[in-house]
Protein backbone atom coordinates (compact mmCIF):
# COMPACT_ATOMS: atom_id res chain seq x y z
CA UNK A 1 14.84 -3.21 -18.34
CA UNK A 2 11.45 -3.99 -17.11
CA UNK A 3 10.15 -1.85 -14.06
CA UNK A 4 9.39 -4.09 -11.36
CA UNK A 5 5.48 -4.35 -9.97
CA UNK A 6 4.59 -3.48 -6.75
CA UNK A 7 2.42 -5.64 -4.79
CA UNK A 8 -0.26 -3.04 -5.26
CA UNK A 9 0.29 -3.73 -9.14
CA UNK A 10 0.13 -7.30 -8.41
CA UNK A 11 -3.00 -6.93 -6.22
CA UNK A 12 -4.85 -4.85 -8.92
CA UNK A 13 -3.75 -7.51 -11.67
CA UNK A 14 -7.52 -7.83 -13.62
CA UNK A 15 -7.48 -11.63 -12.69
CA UNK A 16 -10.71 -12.98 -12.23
CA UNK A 17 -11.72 -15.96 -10.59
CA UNK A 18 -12.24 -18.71 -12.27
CA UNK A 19 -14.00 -22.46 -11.93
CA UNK A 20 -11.46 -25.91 -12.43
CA UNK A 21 -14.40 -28.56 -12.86
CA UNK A 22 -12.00 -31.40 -13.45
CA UNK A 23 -9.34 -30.92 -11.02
CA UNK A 24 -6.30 -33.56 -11.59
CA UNK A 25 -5.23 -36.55 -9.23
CA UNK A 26 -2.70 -35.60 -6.86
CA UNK A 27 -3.41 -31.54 -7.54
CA UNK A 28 -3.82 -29.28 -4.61
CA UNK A 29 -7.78 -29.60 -3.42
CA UNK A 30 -8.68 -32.99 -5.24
CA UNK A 31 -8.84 -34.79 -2.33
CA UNK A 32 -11.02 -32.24 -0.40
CA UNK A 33 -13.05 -31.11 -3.53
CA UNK A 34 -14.17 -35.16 -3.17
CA UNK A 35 -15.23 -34.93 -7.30
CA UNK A 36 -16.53 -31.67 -6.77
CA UNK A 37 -15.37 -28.31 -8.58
CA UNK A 38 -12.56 -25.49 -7.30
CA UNK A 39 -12.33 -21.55 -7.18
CA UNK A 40 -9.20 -20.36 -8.32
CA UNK A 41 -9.82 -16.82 -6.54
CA UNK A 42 -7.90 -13.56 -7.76
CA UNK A 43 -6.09 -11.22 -5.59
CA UNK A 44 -8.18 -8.54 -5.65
CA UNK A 45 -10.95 -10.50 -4.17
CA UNK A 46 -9.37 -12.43 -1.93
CA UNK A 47 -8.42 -8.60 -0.31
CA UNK A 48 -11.76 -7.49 -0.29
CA UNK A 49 -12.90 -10.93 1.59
CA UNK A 50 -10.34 -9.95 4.25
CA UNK A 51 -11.81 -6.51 4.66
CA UNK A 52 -15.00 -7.74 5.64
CA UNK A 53 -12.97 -9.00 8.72
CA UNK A 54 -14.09 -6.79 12.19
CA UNK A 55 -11.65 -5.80 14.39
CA UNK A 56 -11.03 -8.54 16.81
CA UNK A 57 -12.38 -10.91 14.47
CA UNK A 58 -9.62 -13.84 13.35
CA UNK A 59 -9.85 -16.55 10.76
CA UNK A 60 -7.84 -19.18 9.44
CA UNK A 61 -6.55 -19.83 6.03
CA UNK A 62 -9.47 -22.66 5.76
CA UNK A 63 -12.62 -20.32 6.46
CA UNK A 64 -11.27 -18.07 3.97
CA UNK A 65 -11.18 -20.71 2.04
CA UNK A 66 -14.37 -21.93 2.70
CA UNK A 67 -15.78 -18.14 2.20
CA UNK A 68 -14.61 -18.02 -1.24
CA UNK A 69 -16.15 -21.84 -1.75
CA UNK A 70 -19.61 -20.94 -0.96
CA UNK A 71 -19.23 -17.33 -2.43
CA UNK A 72 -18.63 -19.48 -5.73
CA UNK A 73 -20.72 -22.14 -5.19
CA UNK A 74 -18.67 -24.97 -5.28
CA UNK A 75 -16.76 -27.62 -2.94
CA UNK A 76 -13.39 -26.28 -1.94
CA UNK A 77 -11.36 -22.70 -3.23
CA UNK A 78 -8.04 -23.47 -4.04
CA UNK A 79 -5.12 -23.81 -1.47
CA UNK A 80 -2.18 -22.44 -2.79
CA UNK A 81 -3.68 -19.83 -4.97
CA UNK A 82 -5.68 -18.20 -2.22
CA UNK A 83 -2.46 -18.37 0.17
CA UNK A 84 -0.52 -16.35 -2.05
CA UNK A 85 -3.23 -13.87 -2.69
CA UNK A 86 -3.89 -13.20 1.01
CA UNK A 87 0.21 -12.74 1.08
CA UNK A 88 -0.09 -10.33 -1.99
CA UNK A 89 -2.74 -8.14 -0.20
CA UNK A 90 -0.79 -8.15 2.94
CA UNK A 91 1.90 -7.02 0.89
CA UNK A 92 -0.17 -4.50 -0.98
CA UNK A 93 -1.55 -3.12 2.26
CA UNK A 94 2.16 -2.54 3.85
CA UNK A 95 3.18 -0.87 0.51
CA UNK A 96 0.23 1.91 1.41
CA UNK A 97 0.71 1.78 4.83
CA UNK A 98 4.48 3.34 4.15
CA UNK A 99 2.69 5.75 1.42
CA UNK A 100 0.45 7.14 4.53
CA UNK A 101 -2.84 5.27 4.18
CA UNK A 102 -4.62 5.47 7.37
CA UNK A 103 -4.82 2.08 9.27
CA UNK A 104 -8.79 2.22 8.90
CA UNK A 105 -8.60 1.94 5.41
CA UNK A 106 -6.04 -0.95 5.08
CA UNK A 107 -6.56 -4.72 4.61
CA UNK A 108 -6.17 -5.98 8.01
CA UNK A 109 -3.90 -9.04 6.76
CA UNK A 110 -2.63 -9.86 10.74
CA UNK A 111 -6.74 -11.09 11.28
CA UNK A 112 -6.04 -13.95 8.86
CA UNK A 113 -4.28 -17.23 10.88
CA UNK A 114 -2.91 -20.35 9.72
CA UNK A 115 -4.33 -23.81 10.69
CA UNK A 116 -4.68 -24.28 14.49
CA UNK A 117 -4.45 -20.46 15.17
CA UNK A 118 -0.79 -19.78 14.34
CA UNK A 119 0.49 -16.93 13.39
CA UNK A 120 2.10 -16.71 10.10
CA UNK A 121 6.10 -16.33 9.41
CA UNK A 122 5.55 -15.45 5.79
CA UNK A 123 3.22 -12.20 5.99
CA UNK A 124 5.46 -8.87 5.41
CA UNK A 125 6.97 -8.30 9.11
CA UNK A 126 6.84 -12.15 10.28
CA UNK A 127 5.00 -12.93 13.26
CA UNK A 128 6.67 -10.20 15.29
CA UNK A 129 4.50 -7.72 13.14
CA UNK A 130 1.45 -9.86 12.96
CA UNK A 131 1.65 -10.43 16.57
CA UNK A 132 1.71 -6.37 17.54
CA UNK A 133 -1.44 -5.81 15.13
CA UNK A 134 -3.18 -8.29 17.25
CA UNK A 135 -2.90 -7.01 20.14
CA UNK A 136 -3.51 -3.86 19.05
CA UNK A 137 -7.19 -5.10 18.56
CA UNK A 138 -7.21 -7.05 21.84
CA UNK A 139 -6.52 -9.78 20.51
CA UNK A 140 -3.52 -12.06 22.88
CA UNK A 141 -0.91 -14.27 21.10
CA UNK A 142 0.37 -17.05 23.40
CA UNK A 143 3.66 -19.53 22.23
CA UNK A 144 1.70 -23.01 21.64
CA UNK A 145 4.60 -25.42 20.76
CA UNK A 146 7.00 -22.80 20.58
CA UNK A 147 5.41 -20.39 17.62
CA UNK A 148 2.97 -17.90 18.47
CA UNK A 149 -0.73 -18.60 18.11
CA UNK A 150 -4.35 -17.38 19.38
CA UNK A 151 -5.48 -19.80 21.25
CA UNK A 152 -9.67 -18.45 20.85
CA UNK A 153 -9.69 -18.35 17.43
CA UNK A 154 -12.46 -20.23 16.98
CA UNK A 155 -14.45 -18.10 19.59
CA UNK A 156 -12.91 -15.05 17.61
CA UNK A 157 -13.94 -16.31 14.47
CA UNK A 158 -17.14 -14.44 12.25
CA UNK A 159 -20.11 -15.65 14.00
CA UNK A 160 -22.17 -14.78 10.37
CA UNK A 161 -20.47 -16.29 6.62
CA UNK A 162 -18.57 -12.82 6.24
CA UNK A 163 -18.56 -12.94 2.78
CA UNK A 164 -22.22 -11.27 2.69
CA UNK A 165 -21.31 -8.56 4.67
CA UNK A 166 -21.19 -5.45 2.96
């Protein structure tokens, strides 16, 4: 039987990113790409985008998204693949975080929010987790509709396009 990967393996896959000129009718990012081409990202650098994230700093799904976009140059980076690459990095770093990793050198996952500055139920730990990392940086989490959110996350979001930063 077939050892299973960690999500370090899956992180450090080899996948590279790659352009979808024609994307199909009715396919995740059409609509938004408006004709225009699509990033499919890869893990790995979807977890080094996130590193370039300051403490404090917060950003949603989207201007990761839009990161990766104009890293590529090209309209939109694909939804669903970059989702589950920020999840396998946020994975990844919790996997190194129980081998002893110091915090400094992990992904900081919890700085990455969904649309409208929620927090997100699927990262390793739920929001309960997320939530405690954010604060640990200063940063407050407030119910909005009953889920926890940031409410300044646009005021907390990377004043420069992040993805330059070394």
């Amino acid at each position: 039987m077939a050892k299973r990967k960690s999500a370090i393996d899956h992180l450090n896959n080899g996948r590279e990113p790659h352009i979808v000129h024609m994307i199909p009718p009715g396919a995740p990012g059409f609509r938004e790409a408006a004709g225009g081409a699509m990033v499919v990202s890869s893990p790995a650098e979807v977890d080094a985008l996130v590193r370039r994230l300051r403490e404090g700093e917060v950003a949603t799904l989207d201007v990761v998204r839009a990161a990766l976009a104009r890293r590529h140059g090209v309209a939109v980076a694909c939804p669903v693949s970059t989702a589950i690459f920020l999840n396998m990095a946020a994975r990844a770093a919790e996997e190194r975080r129980i081998m002893g990793v110091p915090e400094e050198e992990l992904t900081p996952w919890w700085r990455v929010l969904k649309k409208g500055g929620f927090l997100n139920p699927k990262f390793p730990g739920g929001t309960e987790a997320q939530q405690a990392l954010l604060e640990a940086e200063g940063v407050r989490v407030s119910p909005l509709r009953r889920q926890p959110a940031v409410f300044d996350f646009a005021e907390r979001a990377p004043a420069d396009p992040f993805e330059e930063r070394a």
